[in-house]
C-alpha atoms as a PDB file:
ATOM      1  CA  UNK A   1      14.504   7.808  -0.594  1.00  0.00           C
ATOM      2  CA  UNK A   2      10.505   8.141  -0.431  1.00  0.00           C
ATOM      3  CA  UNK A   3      10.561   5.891  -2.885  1.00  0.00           C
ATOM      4  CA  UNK A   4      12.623   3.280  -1.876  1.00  0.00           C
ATOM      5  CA  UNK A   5      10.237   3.325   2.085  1.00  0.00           C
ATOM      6  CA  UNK A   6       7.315   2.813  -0.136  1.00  0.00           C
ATOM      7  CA  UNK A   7       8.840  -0.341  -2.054  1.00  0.00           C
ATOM      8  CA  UNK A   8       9.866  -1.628   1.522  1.00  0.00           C
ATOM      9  CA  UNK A   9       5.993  -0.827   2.652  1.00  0.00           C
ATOM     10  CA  UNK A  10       5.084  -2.509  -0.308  1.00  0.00           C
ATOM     11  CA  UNK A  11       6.817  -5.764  -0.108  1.00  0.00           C
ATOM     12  CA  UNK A  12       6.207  -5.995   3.439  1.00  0.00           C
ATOM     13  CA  UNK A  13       2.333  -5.977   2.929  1.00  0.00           C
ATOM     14  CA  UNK A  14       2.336  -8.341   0.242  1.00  0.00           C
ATOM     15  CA  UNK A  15       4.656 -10.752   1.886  1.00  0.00           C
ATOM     16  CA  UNK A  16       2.402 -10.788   4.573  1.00  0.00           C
ATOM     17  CA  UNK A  17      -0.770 -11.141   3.044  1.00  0.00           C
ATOM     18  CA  UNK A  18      -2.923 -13.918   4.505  1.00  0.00           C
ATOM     19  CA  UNK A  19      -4.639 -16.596   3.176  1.00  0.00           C
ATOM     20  CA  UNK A  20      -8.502 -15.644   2.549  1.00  0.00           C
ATOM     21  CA  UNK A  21     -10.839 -18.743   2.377  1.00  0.00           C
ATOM     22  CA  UNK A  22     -12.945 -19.337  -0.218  1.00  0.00           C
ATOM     23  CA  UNK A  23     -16.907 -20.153   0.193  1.00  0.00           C
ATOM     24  CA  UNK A  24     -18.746 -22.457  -1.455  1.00  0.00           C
ATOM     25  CA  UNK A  25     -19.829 -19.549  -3.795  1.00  0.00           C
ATOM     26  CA  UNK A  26     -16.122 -19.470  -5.221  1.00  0.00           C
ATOM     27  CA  UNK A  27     -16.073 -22.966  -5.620  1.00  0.00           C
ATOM     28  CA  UNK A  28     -18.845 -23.190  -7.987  1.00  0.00           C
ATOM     29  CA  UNK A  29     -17.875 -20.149  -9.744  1.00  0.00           C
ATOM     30  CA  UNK A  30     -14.431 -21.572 -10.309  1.00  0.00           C
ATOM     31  CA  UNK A  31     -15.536 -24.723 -11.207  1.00  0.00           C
ATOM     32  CA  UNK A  32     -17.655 -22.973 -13.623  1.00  0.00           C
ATOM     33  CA  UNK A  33     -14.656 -21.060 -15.083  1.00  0.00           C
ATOM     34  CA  UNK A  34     -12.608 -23.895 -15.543  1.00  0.00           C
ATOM     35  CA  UNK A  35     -15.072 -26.118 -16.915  1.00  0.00           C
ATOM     36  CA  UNK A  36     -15.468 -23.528 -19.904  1.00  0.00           C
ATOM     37  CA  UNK A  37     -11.472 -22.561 -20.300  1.00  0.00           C
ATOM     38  CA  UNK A  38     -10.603 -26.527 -21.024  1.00  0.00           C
ATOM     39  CA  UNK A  39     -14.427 -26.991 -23.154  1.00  0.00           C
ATOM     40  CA  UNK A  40     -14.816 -29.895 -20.670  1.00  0.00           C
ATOM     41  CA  UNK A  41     -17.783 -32.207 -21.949  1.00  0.00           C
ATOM     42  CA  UNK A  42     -20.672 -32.987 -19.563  1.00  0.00           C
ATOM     43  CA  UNK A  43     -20.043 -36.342 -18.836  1.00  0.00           C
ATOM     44  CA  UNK A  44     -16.534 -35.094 -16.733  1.00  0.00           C
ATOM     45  CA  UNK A  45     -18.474 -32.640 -15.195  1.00  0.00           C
ATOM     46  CA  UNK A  46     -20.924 -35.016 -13.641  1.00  0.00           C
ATOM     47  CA  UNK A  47     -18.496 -36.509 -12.176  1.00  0.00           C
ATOM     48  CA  UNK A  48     -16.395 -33.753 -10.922  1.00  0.00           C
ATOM     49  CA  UNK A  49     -20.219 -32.930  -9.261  1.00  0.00           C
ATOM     50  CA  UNK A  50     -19.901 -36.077  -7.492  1.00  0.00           C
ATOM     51  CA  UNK A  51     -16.183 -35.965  -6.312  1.00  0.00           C
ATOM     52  CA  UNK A  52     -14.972 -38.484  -8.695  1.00  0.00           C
ATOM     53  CA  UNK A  53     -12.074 -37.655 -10.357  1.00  0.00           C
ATOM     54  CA  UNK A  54     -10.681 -39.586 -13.413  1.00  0.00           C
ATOM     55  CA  UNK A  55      -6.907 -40.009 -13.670  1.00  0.00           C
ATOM     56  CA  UNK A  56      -6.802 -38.521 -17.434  1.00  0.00           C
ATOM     57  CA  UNK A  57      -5.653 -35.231 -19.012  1.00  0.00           C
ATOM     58  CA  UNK A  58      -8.115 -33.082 -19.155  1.00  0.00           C
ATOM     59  CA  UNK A  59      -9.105 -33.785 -15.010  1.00  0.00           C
ATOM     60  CA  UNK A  60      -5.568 -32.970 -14.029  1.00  0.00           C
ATOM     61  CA  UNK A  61      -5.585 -30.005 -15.964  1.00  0.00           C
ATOM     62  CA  UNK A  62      -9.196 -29.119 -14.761  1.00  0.00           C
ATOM     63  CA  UNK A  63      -7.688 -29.555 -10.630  1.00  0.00           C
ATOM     64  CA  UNK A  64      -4.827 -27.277 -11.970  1.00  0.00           C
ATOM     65  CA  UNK A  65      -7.452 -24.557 -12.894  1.00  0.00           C
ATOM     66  CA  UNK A  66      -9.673 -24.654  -9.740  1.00  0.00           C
ATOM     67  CA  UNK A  67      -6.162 -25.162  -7.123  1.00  0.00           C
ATOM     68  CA  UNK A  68      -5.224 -22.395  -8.826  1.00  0.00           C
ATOM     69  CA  UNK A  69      -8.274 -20.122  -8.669  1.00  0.00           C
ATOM     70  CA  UNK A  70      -8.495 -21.298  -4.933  1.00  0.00           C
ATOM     71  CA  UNK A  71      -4.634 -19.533  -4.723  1.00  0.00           C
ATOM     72  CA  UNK A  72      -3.604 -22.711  -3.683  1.00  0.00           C
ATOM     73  CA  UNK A  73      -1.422 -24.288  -6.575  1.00  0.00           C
ATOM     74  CA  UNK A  74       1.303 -21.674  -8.686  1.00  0.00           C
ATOM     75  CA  UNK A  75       2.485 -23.143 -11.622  1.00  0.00           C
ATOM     76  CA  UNK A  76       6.031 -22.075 -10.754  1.00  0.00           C
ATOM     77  CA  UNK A  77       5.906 -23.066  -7.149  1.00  0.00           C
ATOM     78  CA  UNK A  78       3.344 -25.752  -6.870  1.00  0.00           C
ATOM     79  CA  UNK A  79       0.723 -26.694  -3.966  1.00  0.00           C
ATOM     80  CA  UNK A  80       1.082 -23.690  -1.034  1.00  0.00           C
ATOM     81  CA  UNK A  81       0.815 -26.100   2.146  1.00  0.00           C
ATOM     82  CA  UNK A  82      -0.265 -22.706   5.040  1.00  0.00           C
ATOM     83  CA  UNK A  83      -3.025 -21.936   2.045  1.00  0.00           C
ATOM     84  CA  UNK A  84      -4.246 -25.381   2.407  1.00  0.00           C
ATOM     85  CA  UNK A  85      -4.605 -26.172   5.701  1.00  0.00           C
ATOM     86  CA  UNK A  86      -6.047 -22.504   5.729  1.00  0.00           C
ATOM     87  CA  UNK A  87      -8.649 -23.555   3.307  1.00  0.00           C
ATOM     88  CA  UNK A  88      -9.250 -26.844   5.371  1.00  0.00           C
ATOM     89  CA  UNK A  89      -9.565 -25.264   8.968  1.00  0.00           C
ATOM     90  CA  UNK A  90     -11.364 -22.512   7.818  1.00  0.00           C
ATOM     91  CA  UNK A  91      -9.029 -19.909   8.672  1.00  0.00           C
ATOM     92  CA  UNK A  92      -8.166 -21.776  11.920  1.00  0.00           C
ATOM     93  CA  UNK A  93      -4.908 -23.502  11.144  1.00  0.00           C
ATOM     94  CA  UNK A  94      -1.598 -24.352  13.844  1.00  0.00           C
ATOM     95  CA  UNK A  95       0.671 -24.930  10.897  1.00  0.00           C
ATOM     96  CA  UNK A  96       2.296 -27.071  13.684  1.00  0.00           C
ATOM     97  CA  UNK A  97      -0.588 -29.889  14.227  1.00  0.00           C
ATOM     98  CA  UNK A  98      -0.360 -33.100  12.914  1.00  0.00           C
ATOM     99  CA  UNK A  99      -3.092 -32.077   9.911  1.00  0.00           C
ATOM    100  CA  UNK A 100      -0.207 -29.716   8.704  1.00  0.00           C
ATOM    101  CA  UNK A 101       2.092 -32.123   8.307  1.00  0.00           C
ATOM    102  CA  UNK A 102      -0.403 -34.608   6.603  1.00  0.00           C
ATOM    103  CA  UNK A 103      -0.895 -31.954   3.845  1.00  0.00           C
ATOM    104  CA  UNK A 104       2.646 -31.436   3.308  1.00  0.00           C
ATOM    105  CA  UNK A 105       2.679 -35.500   2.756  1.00  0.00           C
ATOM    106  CA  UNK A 106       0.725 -34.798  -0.518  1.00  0.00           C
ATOM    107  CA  UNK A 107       2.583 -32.577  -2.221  1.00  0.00           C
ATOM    108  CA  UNK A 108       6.503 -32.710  -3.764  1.00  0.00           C
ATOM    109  CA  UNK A 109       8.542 -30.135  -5.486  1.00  0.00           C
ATOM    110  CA  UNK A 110       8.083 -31.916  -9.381  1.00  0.00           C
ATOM    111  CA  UNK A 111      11.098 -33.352  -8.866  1.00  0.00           C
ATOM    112  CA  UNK A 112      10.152 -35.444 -12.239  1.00  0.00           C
ATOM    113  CA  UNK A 113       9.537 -32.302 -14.058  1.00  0.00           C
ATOM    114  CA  UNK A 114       6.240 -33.031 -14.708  1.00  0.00           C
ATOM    115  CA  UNK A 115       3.789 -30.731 -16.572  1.00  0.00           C
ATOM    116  CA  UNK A 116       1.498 -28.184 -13.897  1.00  0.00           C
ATOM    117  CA  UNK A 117      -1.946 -30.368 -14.886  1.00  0.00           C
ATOM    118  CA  UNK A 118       0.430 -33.360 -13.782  1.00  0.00           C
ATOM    119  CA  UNK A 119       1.753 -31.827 -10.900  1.00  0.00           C
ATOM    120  CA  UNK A 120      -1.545 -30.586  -9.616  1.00  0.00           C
ATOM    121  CA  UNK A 121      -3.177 -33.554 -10.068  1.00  0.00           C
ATOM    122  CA  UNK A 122      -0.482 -35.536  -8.034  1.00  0.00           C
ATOM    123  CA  UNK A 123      -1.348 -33.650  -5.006  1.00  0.00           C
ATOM    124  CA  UNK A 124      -4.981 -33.018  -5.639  1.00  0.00           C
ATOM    125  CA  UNK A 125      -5.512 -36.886  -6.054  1.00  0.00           C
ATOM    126  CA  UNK A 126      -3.868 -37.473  -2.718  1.00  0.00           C
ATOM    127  CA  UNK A 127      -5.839 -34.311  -0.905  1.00  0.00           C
ATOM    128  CA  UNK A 128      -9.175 -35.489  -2.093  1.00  0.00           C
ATOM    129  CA  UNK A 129      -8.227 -39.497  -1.089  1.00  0.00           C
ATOM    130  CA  UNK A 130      -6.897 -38.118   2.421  1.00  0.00           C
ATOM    131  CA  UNK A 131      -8.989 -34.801   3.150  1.00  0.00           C
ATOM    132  CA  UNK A 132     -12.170 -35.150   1.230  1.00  0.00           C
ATOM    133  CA  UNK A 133     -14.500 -34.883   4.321  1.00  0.00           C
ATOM    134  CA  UNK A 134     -12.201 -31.769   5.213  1.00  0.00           C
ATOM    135  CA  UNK A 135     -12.404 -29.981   1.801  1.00  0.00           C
ATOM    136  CA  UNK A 136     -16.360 -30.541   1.433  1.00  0.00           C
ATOM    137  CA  UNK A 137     -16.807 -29.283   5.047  1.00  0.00           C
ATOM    138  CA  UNK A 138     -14.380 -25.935   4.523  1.00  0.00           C
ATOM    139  CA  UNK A 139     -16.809 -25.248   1.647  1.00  0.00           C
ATOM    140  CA  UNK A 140     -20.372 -26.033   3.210  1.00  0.00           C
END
């Protein structure tokens, strides 16, 4: 029966778990890490410096990587909306303001059964054209 409370305990704590934003520090260091797990050639990361991000492969798959390092994109379950708007307000977020509801906008549920680096990039490409101001503020 001790058991069993503990798994409850558990479950409880990890289902409650908050967000915790990431710094501009984790940024670069995932960056960093993604950049050598896909062997991505200078060139791409120039322009990933810069914001710009080509609509090819290895760029979705490299969004994948850093969404997911952020805890903000699962593979299984795709973009996490409260982590977002977390991210974005610093911590601060009414998951019931309009900003909420404008992240939500950019991501889907793969209905077309896309790959992850697809699926990532769908929503990343629509984050970064809406929130891009937001995202490099959350990390200054």
């Amino acid at each position: 029966m001790m058991k069993f409370f503990v798994a409850v305990c558990l479950f409880f704590t990890l289902a409650s778990a908050e967000y915790v934003v990431k710094t501009k520090d984790n940024m670069l260091s995932y960056r960093e890490e993604c950049v050598k797990e896909l062997g991505l050639s200078a060139d791409l990361v120039e322009q990933y410096q810069k914001w710009q991000y080509p609509n090819d492969a290895k760029t979705h798959c490299y969004l994948k990587c850093v969404f997911t390092k952020f805890g903000l994109f699962n593979n299984d379950t795709g973009f996490d909306v409260e982590s977002i708007h977390a991210q974005l307000t610093r911590g601060a977020a009414d998951h019931d303001d309009e900003l909420h509801g404008k992240i939500a906008e950019c991501v889907d549920k793969n209905e077309q059964g896309s790959n992850a680096c697809e699926w990532a990039w769908r929503g990343a490409d629509c984050l970064l054209k809406n929130h891009l101001q937001l995202i490099q503020q959350s990390l200054a």
